[in-house]
PDB file of N, CA and C in Angstrom:
ATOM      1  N   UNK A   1      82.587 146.220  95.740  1.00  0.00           N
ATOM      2  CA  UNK A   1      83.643 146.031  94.760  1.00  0.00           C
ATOM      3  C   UNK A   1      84.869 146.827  95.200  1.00  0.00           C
ATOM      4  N   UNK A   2      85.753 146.286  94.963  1.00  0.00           N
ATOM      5  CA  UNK A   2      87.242 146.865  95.475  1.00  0.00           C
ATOM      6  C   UNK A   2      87.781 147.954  94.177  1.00  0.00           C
ATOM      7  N   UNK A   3      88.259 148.907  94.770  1.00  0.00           N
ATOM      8  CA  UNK A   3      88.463 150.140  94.235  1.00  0.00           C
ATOM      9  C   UNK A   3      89.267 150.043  92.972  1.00  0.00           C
ATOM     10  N   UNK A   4      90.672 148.993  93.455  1.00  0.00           N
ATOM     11  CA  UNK A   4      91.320 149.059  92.134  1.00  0.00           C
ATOM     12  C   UNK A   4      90.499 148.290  90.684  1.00  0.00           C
ATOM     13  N   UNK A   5      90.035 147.093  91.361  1.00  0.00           N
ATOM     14  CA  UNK A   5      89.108 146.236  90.450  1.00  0.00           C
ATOM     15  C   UNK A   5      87.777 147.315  89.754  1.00  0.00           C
ATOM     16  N   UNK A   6      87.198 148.209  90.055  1.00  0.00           N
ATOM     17  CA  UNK A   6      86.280 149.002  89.951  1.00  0.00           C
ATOM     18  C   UNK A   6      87.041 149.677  88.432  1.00  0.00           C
ATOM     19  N   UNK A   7      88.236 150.552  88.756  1.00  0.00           N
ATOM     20  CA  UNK A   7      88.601 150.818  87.995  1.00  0.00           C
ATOM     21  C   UNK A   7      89.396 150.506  86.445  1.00  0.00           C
ATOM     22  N   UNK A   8      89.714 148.952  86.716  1.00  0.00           N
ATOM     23  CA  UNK A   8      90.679 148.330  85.947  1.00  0.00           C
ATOM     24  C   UNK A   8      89.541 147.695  84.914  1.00  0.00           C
ATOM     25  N   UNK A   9      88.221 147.097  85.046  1.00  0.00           N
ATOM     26  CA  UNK A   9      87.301 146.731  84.349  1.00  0.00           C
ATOM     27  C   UNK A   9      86.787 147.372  82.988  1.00  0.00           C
ATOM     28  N   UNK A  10      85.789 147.002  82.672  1.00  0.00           N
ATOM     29  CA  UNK A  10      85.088 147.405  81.447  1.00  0.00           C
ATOM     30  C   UNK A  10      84.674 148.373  81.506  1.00  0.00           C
ATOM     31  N   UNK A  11      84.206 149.125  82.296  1.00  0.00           N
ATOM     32  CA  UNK A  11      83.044 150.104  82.827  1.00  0.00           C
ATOM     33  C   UNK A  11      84.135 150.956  83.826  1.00  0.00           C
ATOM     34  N   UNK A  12      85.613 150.774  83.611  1.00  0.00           N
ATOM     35  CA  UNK A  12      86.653 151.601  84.557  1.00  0.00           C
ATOM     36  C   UNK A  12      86.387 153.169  84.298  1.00  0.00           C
ATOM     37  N   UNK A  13      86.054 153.164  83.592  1.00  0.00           N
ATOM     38  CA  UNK A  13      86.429 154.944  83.074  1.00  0.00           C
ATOM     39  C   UNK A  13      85.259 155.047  83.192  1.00  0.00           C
ATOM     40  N   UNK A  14      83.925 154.836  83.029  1.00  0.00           N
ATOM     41  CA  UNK A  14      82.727 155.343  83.605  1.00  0.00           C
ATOM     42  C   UNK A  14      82.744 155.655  85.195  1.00  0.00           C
ATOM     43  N   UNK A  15      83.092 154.514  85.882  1.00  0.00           N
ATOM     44  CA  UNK A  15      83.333 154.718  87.083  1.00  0.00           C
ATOM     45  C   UNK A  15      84.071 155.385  87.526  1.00  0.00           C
ATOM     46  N   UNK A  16      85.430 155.979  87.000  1.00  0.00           N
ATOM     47  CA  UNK A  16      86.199 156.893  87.517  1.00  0.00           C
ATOM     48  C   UNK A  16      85.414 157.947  87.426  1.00  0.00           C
ATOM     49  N   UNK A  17      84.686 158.372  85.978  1.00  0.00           N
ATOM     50  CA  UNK A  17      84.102 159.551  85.924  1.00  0.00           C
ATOM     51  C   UNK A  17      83.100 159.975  87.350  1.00  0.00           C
ATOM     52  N   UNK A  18      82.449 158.898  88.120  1.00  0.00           N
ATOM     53  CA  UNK A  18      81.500 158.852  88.643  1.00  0.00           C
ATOM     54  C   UNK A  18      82.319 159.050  90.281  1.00  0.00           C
ATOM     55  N   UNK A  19      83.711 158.654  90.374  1.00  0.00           N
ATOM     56  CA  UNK A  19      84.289 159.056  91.960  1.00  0.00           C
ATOM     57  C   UNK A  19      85.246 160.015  91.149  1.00  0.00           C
ATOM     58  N   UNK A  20      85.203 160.669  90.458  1.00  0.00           N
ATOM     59  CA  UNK A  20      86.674 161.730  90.187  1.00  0.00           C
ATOM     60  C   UNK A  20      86.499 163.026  90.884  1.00  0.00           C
ATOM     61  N   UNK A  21      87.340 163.194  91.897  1.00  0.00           N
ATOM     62  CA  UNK A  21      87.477 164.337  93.015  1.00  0.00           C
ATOM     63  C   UNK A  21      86.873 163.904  94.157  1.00  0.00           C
ATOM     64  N   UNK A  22      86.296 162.593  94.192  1.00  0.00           N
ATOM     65  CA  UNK A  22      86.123 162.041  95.564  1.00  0.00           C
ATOM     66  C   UNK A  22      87.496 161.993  97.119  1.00  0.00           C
ATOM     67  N   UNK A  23      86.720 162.176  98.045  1.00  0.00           N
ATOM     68  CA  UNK A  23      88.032 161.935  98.913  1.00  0.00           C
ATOM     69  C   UNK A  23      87.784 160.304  98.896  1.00  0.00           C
ATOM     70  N   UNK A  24      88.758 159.580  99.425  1.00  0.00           N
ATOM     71  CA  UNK A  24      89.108 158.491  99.258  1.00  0.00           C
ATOM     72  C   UNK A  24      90.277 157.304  99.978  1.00  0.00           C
ATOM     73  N   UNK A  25      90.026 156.995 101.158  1.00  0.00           N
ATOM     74  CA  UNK A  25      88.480 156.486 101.460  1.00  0.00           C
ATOM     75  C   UNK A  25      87.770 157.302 101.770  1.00  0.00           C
ATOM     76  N   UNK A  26      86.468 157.202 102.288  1.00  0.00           N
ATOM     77  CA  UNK A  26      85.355 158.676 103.227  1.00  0.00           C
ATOM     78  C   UNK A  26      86.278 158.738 104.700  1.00  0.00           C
ATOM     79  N   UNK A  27      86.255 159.650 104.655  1.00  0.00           N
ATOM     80  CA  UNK A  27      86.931 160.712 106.068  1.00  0.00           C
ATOM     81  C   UNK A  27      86.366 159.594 107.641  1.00  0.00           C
ATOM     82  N   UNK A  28      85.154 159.217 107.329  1.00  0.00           N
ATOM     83  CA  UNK A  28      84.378 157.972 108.219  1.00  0.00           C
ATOM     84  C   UNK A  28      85.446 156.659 107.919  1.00  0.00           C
ATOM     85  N   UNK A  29      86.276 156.576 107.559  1.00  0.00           N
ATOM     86  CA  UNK A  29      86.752 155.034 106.948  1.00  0.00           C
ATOM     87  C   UNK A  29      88.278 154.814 107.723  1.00  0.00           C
ATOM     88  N   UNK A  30      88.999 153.899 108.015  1.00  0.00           N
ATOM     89  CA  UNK A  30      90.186 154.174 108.185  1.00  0.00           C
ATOM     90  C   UNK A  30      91.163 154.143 106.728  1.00  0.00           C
ATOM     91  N   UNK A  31      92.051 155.245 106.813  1.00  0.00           N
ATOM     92  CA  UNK A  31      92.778 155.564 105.913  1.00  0.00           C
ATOM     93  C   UNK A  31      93.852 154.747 105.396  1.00  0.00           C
ATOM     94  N   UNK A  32      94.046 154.710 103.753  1.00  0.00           N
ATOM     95  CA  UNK A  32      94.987 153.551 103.558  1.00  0.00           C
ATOM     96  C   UNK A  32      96.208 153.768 104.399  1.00  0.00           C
ATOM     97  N   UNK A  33      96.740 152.366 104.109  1.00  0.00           N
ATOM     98  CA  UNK A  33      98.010 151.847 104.398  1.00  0.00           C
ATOM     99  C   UNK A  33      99.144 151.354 103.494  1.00  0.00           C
ATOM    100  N   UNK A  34     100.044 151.905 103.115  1.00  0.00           N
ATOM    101  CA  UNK A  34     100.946 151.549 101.814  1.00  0.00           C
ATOM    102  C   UNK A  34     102.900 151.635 102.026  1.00  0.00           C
ATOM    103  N   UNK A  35     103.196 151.002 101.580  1.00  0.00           N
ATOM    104  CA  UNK A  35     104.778 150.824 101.527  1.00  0.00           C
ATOM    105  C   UNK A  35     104.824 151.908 100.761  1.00  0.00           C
ATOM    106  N   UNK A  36     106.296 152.769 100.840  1.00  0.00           N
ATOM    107  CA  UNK A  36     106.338 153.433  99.471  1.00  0.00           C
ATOM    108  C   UNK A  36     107.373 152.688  99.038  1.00  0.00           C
ATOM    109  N   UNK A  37     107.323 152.893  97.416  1.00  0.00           N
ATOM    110  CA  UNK A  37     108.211 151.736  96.686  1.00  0.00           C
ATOM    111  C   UNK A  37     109.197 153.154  96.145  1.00  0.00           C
ATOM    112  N   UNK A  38     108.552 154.149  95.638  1.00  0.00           N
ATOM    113  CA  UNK A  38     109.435 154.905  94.919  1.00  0.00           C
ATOM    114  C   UNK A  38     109.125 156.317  94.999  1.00  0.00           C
ATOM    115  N   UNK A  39     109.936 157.436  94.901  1.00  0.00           N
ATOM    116  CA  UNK A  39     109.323 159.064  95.415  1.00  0.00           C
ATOM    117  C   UNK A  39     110.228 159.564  94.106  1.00  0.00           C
ATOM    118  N   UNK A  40     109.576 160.212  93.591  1.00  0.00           N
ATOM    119  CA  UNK A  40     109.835 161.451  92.346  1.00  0.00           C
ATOM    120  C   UNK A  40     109.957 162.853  93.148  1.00  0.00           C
ATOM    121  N   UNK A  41     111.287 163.155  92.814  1.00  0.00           N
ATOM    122  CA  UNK A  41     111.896 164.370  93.963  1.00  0.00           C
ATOM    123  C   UNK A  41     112.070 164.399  95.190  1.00  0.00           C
ATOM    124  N   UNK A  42     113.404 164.686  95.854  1.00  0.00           N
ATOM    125  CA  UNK A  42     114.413 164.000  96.812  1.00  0.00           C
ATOM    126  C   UNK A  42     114.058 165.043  98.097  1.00  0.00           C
ATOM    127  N   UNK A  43     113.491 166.510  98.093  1.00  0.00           N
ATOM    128  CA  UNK A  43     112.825 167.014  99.082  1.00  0.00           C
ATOM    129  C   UNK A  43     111.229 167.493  98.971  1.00  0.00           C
ATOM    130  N   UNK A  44     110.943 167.677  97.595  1.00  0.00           N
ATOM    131  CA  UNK A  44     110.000 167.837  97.036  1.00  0.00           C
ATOM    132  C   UNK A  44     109.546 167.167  96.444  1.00  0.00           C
ATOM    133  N   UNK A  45     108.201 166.417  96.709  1.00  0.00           N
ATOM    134  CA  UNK A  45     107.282 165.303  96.617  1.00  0.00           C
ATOM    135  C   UNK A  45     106.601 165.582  95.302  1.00  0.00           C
ATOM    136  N   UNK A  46     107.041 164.947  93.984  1.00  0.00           N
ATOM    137  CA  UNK A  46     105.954 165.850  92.710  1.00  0.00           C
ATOM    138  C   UNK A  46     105.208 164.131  92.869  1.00  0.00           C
ATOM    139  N   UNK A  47     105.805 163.149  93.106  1.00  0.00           N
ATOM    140  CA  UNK A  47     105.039 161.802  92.939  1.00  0.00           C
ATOM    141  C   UNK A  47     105.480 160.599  93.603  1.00  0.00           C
ATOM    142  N   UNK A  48     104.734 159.762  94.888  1.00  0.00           N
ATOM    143  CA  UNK A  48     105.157 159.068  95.095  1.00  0.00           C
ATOM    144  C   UNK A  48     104.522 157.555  94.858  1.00  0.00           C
ATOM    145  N   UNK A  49     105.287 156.426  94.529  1.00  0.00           N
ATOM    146  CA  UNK A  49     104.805 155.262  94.438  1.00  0.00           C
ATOM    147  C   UNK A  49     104.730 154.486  95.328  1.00  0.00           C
ATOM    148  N   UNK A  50     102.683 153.497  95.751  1.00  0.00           N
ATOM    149  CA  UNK A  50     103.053 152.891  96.915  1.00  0.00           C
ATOM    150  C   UNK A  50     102.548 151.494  96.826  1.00  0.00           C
ATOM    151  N   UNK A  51     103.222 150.444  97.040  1.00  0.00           N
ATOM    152  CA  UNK A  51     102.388 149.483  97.469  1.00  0.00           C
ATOM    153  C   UNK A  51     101.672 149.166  98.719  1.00  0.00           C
ATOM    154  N   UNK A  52     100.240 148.747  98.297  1.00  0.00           N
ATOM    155  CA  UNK A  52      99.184 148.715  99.223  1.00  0.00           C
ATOM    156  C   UNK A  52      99.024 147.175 100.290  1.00  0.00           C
ATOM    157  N   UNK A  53      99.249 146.413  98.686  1.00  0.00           N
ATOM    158  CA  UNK A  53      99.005 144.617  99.666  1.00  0.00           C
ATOM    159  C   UNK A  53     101.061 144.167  99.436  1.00  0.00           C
ATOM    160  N   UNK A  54     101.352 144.547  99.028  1.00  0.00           N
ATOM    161  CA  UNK A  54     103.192 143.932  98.498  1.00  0.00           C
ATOM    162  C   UNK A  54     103.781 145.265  98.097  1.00  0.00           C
ATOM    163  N   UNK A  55     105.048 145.163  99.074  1.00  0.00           N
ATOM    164  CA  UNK A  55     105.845 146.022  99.270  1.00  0.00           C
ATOM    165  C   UNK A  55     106.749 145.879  97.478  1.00  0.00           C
ATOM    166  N   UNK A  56     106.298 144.921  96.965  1.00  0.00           N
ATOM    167  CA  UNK A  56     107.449 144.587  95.657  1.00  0.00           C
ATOM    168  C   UNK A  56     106.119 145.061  94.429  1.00  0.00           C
ATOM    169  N   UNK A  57     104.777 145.632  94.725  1.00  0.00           N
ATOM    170  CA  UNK A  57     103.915 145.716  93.434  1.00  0.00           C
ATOM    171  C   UNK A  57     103.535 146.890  93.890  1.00  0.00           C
ATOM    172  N   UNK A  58     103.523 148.021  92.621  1.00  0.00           N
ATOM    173  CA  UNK A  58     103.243 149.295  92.560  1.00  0.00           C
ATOM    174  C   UNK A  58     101.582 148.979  92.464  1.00  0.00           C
ATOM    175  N   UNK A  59     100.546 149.686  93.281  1.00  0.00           N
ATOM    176  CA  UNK A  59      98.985 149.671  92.880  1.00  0.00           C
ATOM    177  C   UNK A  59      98.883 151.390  92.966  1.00  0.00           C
ATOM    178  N   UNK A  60      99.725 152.169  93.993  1.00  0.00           N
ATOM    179  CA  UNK A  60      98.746 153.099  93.512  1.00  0.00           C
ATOM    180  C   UNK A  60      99.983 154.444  93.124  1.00  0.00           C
ATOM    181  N   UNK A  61      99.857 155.362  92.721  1.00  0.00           N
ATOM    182  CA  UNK A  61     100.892 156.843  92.362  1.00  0.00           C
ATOM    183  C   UNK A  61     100.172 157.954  92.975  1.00  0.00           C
ATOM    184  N   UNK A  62     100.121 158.384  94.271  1.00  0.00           N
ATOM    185  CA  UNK A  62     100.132 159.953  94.593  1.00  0.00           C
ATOM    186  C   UNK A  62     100.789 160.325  93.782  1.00  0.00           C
ATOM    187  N   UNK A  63     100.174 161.701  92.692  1.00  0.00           N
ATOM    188  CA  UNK A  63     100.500 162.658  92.426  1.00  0.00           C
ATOM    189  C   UNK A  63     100.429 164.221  93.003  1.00  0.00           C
ATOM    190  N   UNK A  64     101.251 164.896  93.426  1.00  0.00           N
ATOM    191  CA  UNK A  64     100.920 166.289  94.242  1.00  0.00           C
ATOM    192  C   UNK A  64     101.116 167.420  93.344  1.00  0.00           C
ATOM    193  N   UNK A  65      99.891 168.441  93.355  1.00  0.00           N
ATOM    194  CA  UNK A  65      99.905 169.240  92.820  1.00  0.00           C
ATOM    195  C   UNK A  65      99.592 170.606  93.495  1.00  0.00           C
ATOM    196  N   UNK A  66     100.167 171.349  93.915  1.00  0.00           N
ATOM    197  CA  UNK A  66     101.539 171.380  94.061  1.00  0.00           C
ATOM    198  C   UNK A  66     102.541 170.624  94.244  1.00  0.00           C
ATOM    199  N   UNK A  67     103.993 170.198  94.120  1.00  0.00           N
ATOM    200  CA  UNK A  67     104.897 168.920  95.115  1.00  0.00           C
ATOM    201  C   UNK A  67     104.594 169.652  96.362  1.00  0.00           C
ATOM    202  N   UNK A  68     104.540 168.378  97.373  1.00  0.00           N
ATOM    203  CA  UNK A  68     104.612 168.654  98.565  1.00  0.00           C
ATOM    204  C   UNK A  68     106.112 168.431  99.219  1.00  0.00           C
ATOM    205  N   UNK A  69     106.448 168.686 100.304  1.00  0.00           N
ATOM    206  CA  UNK A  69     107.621 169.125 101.050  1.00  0.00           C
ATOM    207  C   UNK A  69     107.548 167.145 101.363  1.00  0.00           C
ATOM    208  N   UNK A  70     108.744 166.604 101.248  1.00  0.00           N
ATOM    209  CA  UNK A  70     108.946 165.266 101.617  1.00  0.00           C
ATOM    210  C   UNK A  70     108.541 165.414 103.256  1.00  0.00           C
ATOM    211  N   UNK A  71     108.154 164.293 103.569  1.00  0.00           N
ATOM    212  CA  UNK A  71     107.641 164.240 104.929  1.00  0.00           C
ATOM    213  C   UNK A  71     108.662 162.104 105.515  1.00  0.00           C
ATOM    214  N   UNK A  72     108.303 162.443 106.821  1.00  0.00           N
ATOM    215  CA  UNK A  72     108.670 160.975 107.450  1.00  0.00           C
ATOM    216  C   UNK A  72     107.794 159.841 107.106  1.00  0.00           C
ATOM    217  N   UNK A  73     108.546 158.802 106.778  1.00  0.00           N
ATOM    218  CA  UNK A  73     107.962 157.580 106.383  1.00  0.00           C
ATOM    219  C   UNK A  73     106.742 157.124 107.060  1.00  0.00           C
ATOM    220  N   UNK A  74     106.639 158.034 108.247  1.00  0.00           N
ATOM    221  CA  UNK A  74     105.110 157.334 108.581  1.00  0.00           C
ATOM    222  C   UNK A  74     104.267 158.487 108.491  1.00  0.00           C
ATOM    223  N   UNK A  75     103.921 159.719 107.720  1.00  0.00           N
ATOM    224  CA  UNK A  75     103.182 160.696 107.650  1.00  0.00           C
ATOM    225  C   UNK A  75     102.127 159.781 107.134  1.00  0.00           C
ATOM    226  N   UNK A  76     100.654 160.955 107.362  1.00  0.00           N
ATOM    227  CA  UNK A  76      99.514 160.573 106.845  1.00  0.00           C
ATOM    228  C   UNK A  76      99.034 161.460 105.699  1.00  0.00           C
ATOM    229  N   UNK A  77      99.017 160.862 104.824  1.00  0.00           N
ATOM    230  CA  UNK A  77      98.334 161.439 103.549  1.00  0.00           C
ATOM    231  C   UNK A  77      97.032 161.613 103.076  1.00  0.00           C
ATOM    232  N   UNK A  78      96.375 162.980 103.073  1.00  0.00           N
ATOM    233  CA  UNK A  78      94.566 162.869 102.693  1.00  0.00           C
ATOM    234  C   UNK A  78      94.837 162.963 101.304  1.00  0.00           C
ATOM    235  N   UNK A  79      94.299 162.053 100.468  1.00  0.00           N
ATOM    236  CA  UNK A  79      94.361 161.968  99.444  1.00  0.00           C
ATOM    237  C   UNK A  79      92.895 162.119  98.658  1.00  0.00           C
ATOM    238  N   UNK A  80      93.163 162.698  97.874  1.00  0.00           N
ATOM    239  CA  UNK A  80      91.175 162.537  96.730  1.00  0.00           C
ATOM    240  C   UNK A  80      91.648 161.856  95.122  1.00  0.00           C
ATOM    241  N   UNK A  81      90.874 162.088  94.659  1.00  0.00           N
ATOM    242  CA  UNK A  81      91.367 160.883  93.093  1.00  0.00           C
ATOM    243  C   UNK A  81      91.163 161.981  92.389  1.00  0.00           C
ATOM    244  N   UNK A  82      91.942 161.617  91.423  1.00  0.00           N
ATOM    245  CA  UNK A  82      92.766 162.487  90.119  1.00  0.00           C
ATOM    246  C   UNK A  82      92.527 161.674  89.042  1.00  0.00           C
ATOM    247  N   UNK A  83      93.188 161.817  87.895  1.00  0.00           N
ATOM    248  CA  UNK A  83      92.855 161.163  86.586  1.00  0.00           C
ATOM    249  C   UNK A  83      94.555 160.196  86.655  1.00  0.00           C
ATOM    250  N   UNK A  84      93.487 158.889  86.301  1.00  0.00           N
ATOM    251  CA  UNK A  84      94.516 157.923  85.918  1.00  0.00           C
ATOM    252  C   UNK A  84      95.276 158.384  85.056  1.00  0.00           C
ATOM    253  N   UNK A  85      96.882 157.648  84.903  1.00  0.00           N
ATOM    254  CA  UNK A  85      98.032 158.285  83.946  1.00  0.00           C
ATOM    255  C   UNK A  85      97.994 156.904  83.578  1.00  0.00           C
ATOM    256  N   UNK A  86      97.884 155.563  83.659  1.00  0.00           N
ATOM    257  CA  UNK A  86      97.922 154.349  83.377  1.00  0.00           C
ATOM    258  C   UNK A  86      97.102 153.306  83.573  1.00  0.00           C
ATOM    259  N   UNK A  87      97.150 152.383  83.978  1.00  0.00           N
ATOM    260  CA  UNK A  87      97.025 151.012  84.316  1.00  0.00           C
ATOM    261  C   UNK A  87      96.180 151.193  85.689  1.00  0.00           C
ATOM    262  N   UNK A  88      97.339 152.095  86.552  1.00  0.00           N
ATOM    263  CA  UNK A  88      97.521 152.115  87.935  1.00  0.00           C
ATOM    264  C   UNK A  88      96.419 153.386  88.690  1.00  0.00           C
ATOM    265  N   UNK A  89      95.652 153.508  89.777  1.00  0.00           N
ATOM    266  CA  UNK A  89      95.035 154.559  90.101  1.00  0.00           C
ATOM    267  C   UNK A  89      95.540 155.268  90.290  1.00  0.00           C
ATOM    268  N   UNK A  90      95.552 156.319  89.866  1.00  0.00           N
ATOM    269  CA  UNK A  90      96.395 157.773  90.578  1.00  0.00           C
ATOM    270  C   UNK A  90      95.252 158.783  91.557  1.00  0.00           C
ATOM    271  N   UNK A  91      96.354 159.381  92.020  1.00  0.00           N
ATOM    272  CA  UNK A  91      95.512 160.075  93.324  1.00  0.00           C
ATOM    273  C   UNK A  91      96.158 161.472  93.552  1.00  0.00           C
ATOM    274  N   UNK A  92      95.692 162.529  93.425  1.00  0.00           N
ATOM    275  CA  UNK A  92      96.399 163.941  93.860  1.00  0.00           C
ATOM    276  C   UNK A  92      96.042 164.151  95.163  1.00  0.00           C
ATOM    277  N   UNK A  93      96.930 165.174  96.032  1.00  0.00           N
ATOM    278  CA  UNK A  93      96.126 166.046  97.378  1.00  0.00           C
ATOM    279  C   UNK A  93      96.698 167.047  97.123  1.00  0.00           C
TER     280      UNK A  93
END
């Protein structure tokens, strides 16, 4: 089952409970791939928005906690899962 679908279902919030603080994908996996659509703070990263399959649809929100220092459009992000704020998965590192 696909991650966002996992979560968006009936049984979403059980299942989050069940990967919450997971890394994500496993360290074994290749790591996503995402457009960013939108960044909350102009050197300091408190949240960025990315699309995964369409550069025009928000699926997922890094949240950083601490903000992180803005980095180049092609940095790699280790990300683990955080608590949804919406609709959308959110993800802290």
């Amino acid at each position: 089952m696909r991650l966002k679908d996992a979560l968006t279902t009936d049984g979403g919030a059980q299942y989050w409970e069940s990967i919450k603080g997971a890394v994500i994908p496993p360290e074994d996996k290749p790591a996503f791939r995402g457009i960013v659509i939108s960044q909350e703070g102009l050197h300091i990263a408190k949240s960025v928005v990315l699309g995964i399959v369409d550069a025009k649809v928000a699926e997922v929100t890094l949240t950083f906690d601490p903000p992180s220092p803005a980095r180049s459009s092609r940095a790699r992000y280790s990300t683990s899962v955080a608590s949804p704020a919406s609709s959308l998965p959110t993800r802290s590192c």
